[in-house]
Protein backbone atom coordinates (compact mmCIF):
# COMPACT_ATOMS: atom_id res chain seq x y z
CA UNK A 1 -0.30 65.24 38.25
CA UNK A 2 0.78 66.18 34.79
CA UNK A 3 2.92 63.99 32.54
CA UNK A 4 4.68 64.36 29.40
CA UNK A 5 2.95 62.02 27.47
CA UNK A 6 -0.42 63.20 27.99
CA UNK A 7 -3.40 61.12 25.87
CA UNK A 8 -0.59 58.63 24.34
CA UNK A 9 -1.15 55.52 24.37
CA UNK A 10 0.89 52.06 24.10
CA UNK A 11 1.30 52.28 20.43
CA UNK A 12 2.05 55.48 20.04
CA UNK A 13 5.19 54.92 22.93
CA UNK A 14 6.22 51.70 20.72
CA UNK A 15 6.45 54.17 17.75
CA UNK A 16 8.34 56.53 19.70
CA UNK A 17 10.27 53.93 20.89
CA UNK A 18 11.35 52.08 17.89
CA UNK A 19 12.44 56.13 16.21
CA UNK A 20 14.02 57.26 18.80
CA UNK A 21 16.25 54.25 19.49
CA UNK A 22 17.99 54.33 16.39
CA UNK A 23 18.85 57.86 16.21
CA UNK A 24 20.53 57.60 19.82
CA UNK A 25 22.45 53.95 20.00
CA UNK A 26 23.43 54.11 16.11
CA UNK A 27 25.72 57.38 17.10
CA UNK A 28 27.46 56.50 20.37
CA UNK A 29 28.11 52.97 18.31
CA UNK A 30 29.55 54.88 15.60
CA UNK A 31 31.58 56.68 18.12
CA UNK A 32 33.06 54.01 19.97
CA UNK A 33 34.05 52.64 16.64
CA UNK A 34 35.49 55.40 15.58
CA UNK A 35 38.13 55.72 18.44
CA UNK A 36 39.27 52.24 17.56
CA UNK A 37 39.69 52.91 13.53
CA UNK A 38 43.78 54.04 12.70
CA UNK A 39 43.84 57.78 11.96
CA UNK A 40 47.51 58.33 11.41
CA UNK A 41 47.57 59.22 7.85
CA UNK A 42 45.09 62.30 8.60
CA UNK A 43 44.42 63.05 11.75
CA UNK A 44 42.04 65.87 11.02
CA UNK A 45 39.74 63.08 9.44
CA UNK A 46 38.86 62.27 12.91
CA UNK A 47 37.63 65.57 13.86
CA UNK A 48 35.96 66.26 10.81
CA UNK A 49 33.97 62.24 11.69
CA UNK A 50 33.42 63.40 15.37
CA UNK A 51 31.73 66.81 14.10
CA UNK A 52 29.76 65.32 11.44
CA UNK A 53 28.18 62.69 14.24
CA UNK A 54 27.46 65.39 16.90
CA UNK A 55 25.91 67.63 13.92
CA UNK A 56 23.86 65.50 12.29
CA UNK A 57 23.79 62.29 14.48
CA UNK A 58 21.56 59.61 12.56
CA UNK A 59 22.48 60.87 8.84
CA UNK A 60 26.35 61.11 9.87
CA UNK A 61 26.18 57.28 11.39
CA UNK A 62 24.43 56.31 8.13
CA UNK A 63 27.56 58.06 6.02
CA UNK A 64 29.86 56.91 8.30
CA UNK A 65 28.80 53.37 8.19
CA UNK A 66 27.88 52.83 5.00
CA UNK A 67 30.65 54.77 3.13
CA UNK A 68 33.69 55.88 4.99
CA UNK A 69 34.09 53.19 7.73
CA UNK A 70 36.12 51.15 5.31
CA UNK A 71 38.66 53.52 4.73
CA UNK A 72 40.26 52.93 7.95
CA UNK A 73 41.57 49.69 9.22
CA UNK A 74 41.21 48.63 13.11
CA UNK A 75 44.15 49.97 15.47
CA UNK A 76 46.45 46.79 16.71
CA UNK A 77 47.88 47.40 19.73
CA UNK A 78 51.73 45.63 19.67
């Protein structure tokens, strides 16, 4: 029986582990929070976000965290 991980051992899984990890929960976070921000000055902000996460998933989250999360406040629901 053949596996995918031929000749790699615990620590090299950990490493794999610990990369990969990042670059899949830090997007889907970012996207989740991003439905919950208030668009309704610009509305094509949102799909310019969404495009720049599915294009370039961990360097988009970074940008999007780091720099234009701020910019837009939390929806309230009344």
């Amino acid at each position: 029986m053949t596996s995918l991980f031929i000749n790699i051992g615990v620590m090299e899984m950990l490493i794999l582990l610990i990369i990969l990890t990042p670059t899949v929960i830090l997007p889907i976070y970012c996207m989740f929070d991003l439905f919950k921000r208030d668009f309704s000055k610009d509305k094509n902000q949102r799909i310019l976000l969404i495009l720049l996460l599915l294009l370039a998933p961990f360097i988009g989250s970074l940008i999007y965290l780091l720099a234009l999360r701020k910019d837009y406040p939390v929806k309230h629901d009344n």
